[in-house]
Each structure stands twice: as structure tokens, then as C-alpha cells.
C-alpha atoms as a PDB file:
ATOM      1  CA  UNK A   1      36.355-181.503 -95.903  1.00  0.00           C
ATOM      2  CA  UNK A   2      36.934-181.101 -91.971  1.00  0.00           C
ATOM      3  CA  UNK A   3      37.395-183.940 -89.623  1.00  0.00           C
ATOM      4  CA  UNK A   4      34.968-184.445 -86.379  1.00  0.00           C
ATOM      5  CA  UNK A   5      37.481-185.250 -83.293  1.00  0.00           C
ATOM      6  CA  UNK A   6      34.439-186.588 -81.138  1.00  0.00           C
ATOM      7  CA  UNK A   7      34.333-189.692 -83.943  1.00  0.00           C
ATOM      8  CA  UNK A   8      37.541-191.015 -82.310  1.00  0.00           C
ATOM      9  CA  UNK A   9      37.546-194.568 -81.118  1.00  0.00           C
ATOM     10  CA  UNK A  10      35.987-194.819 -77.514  1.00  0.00           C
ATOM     11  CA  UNK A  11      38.720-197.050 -76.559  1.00  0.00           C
ATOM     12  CA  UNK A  12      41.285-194.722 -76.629  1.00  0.00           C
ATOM     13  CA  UNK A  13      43.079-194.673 -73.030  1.00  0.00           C
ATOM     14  CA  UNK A  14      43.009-190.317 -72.109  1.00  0.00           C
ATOM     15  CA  UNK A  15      45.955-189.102 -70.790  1.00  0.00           C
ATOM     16  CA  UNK A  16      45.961-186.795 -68.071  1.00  0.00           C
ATOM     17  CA  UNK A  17      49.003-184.413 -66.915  1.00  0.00           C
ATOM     18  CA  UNK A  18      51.332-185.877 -63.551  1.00  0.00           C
ATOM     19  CA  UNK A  19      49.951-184.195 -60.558  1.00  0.00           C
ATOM     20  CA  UNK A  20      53.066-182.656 -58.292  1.00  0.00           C
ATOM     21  CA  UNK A  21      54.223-185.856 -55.640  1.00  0.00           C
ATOM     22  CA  UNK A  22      55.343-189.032 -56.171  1.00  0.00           C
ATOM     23  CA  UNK A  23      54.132-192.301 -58.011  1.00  0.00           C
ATOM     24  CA  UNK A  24      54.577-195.923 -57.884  1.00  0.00           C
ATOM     25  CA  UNK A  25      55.302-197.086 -61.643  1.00  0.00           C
ATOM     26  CA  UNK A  26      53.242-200.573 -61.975  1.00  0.00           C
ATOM     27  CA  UNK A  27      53.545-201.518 -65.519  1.00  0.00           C
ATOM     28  CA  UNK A  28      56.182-200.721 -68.179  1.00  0.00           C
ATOM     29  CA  UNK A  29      55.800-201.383 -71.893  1.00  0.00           C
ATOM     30  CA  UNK A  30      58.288-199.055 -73.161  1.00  0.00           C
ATOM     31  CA  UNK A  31      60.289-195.917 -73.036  1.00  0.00           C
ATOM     32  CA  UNK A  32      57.156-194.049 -73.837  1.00  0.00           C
ATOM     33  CA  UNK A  33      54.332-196.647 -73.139  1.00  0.00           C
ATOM     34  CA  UNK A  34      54.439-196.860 -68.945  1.00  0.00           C
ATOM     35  CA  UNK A  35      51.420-196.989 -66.015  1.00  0.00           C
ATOM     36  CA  UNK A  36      50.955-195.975 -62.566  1.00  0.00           C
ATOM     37  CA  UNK A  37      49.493-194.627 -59.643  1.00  0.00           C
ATOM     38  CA  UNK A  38      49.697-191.712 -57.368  1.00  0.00           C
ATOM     39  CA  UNK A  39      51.447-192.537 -53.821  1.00  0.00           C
ATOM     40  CA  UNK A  40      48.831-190.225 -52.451  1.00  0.00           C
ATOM     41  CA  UNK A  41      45.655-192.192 -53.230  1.00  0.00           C
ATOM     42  CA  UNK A  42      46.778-195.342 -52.750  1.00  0.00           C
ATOM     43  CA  UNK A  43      44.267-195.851 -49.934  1.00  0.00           C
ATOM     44  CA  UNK A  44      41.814-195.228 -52.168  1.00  0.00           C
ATOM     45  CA  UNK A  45      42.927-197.730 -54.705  1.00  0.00           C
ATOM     46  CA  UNK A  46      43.831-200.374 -52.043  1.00  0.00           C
ATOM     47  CA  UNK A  47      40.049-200.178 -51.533  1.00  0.00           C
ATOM     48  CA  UNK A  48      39.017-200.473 -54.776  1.00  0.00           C
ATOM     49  CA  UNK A  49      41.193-203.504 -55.324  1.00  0.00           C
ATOM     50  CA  UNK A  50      39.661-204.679 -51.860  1.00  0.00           C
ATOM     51  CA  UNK A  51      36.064-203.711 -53.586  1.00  0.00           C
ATOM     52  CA  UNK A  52      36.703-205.906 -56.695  1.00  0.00           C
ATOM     53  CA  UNK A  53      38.240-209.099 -54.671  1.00  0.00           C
ATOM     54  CA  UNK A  54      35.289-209.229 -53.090  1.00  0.00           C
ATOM     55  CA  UNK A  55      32.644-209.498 -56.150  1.00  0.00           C
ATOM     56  CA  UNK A  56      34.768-211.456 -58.031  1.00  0.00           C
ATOM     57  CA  UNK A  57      35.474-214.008 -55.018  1.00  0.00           C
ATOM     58  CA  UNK A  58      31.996-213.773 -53.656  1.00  0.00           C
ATOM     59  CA  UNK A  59      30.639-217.639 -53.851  1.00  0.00           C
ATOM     60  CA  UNK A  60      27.332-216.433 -53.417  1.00  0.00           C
ATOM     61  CA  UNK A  61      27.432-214.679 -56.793  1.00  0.00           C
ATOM     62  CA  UNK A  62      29.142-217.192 -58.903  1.00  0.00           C
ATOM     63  CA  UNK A  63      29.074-216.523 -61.712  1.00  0.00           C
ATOM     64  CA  UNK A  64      31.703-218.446 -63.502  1.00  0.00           C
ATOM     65  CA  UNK A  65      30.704-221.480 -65.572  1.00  0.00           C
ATOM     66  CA  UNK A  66      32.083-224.331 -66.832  1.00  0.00           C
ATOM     67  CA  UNK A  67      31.242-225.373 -70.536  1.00  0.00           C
ATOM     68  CA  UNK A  68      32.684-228.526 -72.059  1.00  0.00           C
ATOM     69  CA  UNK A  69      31.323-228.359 -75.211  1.00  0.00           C
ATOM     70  CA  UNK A  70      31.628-225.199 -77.267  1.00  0.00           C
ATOM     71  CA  UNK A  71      28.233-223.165 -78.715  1.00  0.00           C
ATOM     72  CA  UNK A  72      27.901-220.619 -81.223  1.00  0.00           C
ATOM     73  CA  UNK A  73      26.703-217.310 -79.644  1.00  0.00           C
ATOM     74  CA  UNK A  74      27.999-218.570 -75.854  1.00  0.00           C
ATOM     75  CA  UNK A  75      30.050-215.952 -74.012  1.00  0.00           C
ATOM     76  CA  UNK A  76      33.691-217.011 -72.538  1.00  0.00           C
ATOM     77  CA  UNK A  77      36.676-215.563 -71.329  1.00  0.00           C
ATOM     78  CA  UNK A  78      39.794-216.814 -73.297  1.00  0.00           C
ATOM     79  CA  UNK A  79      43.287-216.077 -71.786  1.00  0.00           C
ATOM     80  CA  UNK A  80      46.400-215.927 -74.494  1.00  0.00           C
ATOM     81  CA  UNK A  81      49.673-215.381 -72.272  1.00  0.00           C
ATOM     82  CA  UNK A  82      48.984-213.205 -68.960  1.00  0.00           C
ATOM     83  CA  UNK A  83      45.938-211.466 -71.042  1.00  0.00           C
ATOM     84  CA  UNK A  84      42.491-212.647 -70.532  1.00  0.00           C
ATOM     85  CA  UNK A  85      39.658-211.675 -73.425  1.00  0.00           C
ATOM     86  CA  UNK A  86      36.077-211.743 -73.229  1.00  0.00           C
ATOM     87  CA  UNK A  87      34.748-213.596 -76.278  1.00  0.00           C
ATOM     88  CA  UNK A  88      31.637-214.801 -77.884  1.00  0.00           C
ATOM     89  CA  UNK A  89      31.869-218.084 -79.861  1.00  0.00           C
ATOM     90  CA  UNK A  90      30.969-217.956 -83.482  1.00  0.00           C
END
């Protein structure tokens, strides 16, 4: 019996190879398990951050809601710790 590869779980983070120059090291989990970004496009995430403060604080598109009773089959955001999950009630 052979195995497909392409049924792997779509949530699996790729890894690429370091490109040559140097990086700033934003989150560390372990030895093995750390994240960052390339000194030489930090521009170009600086704007991207910039791009997602501004949908996300944009009061003309609100679209956060405040629910103070809880429905099956309403969609929330929970936060556990520093992590924040989207959830549906059931």
C-alpha cells in the first residue's frame, strides 16, 4: 500500500531554508521550535502590520459584537492565556 503526501494536514506550518543576512528572532518555543523575520524586509512587514491595524481598528467597519447571552451555532473569539481562538458555540 503507498502513502499520498498531498493528504497531509493543511495546517502544517512549511518551512523554508534561511536566506544569507541577518534576522530578528520574535518568538521562541524551544531549542528547535523558534520564529522570525528577515532584517531585510522588515519594511515590508512594518507595512503589513500597519495594513492590519488599520482594518482591525477601523470604527467604520466594526465588526466586533458584544453577546451576553450565549447561542448555539453563534461565532466568538475565546482567549485562553495570551492565545485567542475563533469558536462556534455548540
Amino acid at each position: 500500500t503507498s502513502t499520498d503526501s498531498s493528504s497531509s494536514s493543511s495546517s502544517e506550518i512549511q518551512t523554508l531554508p534561511p536566506q544569507d543576512g541577518y534576522y530578528t528572532i520574535t518568538h521562541v518555543y524551544s531549542a528547535i521550535e523558534f520564529y522570525g523575520h528577515s532584517q531585510g524586509r522588515e519594511k515590508e512587514l512594518d507595512a503589513f502590520y500597519k495594513h492590519l491595524e488599520d482594518i482591525y481598528n477601523n470604527n467604520t467597519n466594526d465588526q466586533s459584537l458584544s453577546v451576553h447571552f450565549f447561542m448555539e451555532g453563534i461565532p466568538c473569539v475565546i482567549q485562553q492565556g495570551d492565545k485567542y481562538h475563533r469558536v462556534i458555540i455548540k
